[in-house]
Protein backbone atom coordinates (compact mmCIF):
# COMPACT_ATOMS: atom_id res chain seq x y z
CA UNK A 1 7.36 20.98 -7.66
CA UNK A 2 4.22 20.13 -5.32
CA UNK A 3 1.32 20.23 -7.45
CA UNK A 4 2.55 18.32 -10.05
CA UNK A 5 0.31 15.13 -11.69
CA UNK A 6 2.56 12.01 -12.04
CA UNK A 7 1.38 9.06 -13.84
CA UNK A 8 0.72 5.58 -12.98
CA UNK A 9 4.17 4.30 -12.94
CA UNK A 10 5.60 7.10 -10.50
CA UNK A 11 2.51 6.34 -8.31
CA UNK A 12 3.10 2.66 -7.66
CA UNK A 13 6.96 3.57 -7.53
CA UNK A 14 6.11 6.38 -4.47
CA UNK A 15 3.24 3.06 -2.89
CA UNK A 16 6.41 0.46 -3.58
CA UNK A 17 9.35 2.82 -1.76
CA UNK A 18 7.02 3.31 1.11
CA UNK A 19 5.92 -0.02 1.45
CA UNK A 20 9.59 -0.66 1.80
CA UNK A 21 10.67 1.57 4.46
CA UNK A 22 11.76 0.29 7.44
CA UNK A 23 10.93 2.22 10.68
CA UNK A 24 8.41 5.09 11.13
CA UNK A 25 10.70 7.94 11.01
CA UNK A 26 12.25 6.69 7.61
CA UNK A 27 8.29 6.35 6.45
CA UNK A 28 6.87 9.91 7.50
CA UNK A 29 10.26 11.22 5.78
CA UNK A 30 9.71 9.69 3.04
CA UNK A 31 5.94 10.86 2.97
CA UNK A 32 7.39 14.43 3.29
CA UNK A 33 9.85 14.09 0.08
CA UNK A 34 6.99 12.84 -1.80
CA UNK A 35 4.18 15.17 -0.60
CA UNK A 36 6.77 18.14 -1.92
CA UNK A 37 6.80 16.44 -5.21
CA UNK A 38 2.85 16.36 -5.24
CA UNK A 39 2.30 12.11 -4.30
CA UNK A 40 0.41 11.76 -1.42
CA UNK A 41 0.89 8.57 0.45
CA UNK A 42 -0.11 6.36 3.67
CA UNK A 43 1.51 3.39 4.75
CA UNK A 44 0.35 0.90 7.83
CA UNK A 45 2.05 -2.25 8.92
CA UNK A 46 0.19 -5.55 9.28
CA UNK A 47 1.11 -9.19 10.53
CA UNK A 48 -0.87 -12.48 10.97
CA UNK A 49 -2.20 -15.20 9.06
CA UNK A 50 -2.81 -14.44 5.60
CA UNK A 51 -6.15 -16.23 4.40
CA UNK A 52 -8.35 -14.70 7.55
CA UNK A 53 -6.50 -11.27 7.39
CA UNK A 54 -7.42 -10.07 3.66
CA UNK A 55 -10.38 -8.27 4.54
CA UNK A 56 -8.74 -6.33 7.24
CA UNK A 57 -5.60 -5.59 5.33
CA UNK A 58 -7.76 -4.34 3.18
CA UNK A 59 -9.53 -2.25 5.47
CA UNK A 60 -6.43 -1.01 6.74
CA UNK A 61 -5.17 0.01 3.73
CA UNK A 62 -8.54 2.14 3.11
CA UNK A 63 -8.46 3.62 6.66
CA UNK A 64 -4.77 4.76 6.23
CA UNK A 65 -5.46 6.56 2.93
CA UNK A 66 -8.69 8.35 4.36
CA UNK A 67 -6.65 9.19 8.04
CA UNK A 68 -3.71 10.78 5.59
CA UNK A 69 -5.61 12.75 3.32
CA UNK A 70 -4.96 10.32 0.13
CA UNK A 71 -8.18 9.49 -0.71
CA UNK A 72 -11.66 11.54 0.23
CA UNK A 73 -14.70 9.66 2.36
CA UNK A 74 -16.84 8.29 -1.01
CA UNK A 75 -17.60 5.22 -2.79
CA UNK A 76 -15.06 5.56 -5.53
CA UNK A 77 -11.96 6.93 -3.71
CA UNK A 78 -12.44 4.33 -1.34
CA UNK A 79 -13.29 1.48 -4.33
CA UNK A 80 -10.58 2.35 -5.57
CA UNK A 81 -8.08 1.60 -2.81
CA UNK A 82 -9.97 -1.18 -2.25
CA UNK A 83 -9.16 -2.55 -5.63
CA UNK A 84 -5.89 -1.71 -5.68
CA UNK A 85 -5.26 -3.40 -2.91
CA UNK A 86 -7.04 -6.62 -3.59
CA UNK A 87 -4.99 -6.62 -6.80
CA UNK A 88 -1.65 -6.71 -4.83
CA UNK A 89 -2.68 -9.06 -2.28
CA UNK A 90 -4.09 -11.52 -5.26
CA UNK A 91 -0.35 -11.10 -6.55
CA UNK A 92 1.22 -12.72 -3.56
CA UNK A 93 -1.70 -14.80 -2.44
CA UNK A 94 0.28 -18.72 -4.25
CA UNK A 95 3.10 -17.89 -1.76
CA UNK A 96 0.73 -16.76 1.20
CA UNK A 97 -1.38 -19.21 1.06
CA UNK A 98 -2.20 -21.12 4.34
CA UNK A 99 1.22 -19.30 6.10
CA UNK A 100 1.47 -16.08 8.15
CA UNK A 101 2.71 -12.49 6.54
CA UNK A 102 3.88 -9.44 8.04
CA UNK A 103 5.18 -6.13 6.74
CA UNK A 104 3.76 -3.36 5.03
CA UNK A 105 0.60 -1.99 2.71
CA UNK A 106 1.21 1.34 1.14
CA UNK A 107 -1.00 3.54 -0.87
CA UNK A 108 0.17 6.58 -2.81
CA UNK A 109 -1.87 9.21 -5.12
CA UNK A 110 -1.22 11.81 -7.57
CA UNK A 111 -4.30 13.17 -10.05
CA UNK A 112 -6.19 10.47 -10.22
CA UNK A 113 -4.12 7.75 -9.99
CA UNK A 114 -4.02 5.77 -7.13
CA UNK A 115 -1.11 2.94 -6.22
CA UNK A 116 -1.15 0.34 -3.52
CA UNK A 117 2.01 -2.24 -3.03
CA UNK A 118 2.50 -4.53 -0.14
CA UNK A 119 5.26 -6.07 0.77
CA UNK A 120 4.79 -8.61 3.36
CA UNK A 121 7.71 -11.50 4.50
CA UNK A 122 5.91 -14.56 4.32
CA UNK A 123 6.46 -17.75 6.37
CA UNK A 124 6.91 -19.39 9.82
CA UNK A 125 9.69 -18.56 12.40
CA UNK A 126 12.81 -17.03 10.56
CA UNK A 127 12.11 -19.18 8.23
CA UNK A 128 10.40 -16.16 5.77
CA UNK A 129 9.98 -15.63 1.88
CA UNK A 130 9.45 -12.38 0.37
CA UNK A 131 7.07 -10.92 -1.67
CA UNK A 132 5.91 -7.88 -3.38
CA UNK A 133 2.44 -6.93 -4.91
CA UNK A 134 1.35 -4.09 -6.34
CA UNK A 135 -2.22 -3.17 -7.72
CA UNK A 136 -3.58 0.24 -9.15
CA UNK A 137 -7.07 2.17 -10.45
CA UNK A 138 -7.91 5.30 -11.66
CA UNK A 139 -10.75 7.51 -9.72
C-alpha cells in the first residue's frame, strides 16, 4: 500500500536490494516495486580508488537522493544522507583501504528514516573482494 511508513530495518533492506541490482533496468524496476510500497529510493554506480573518492561518493550519493525525489534540498535531509553514507563507507573502509572499489551506493526513505548501503567489489584486476556497508539517520 503506497503511503505506508516502514521502519528502519525495511529501509536499509529496500537501500541494500538496490545497491545490489545489477543493470539499470533491474534498478528502476526495482525502484517502481518499492515506490508502490511507499520506500523511495536512488541508486548511482561509482568506481575508482577508494581513499581520494569518499568525498565524491558521498556527493553522489546526496545528488542521487535530491535528483529522485528521496530527500528535499535542506541541511538536514541532505546531513542526513550524508551521514548515512559516511557510516557505510567507514564499514568497508579496513578492506578498501589503499585499493580501488567499484559498484553501487543506494539510498532509500520511508517517514523519516533514511538508509544508505554500498556495495562496492574491492581490489585490483579480477582479483576483487566484496563488501557491504550500510549506514542510517533519522530526519
Amino acid at each position: 500500500m503506497a503511503g505506508e511508513l516502514f521502519g528502519s530495518k525495511e529501509v536499509v533492506k529496500a537501500a541494500i536490494r538496490m545497491a545490489l541490482t545489477n543493470s539499470r533496468e533491474e534498478e528502476k524496476s526495482l525502484q517502481k516495486e518499492l515506490a508502490d510500497k511507499g520506500i523511495k529510493t536512488s541508486a548511482v554506480d561509482y568506481g575508482g580508488e577508494f581513499i581520494t573518492s569518499v568525498t565524491r561518493i558521498i556527493e553522489r550519493a546526496v545528488v542521487s537522493a535530491k535528483r529522485e525525489g528521496v530527500i528535499e534540498e535542506s541541511h538536514a535531509e541532505e546531513g542526513a544522507v550524508a551521514g548515512a553514507a559516511r557510516e557505510a563507507l567507514a564499514q568497508i573502509m579496513d578492506k578498501a583501504m589503499g585499493l580501488n572499489v567499484g559498484g553501487k551506493i543506494a539510498v532509500a526513505r520511508s517517514g523519516e528514516h533514511v538508509g544508505v548501503a554500498v556495495f562496492f567489489g574491492i581490489g585490483l584486476l579480477h582479483l576483487n573482494d566484496v563488501a557491504i556497508g550500510i549506514g542510517h539517520r533519522v530526519v
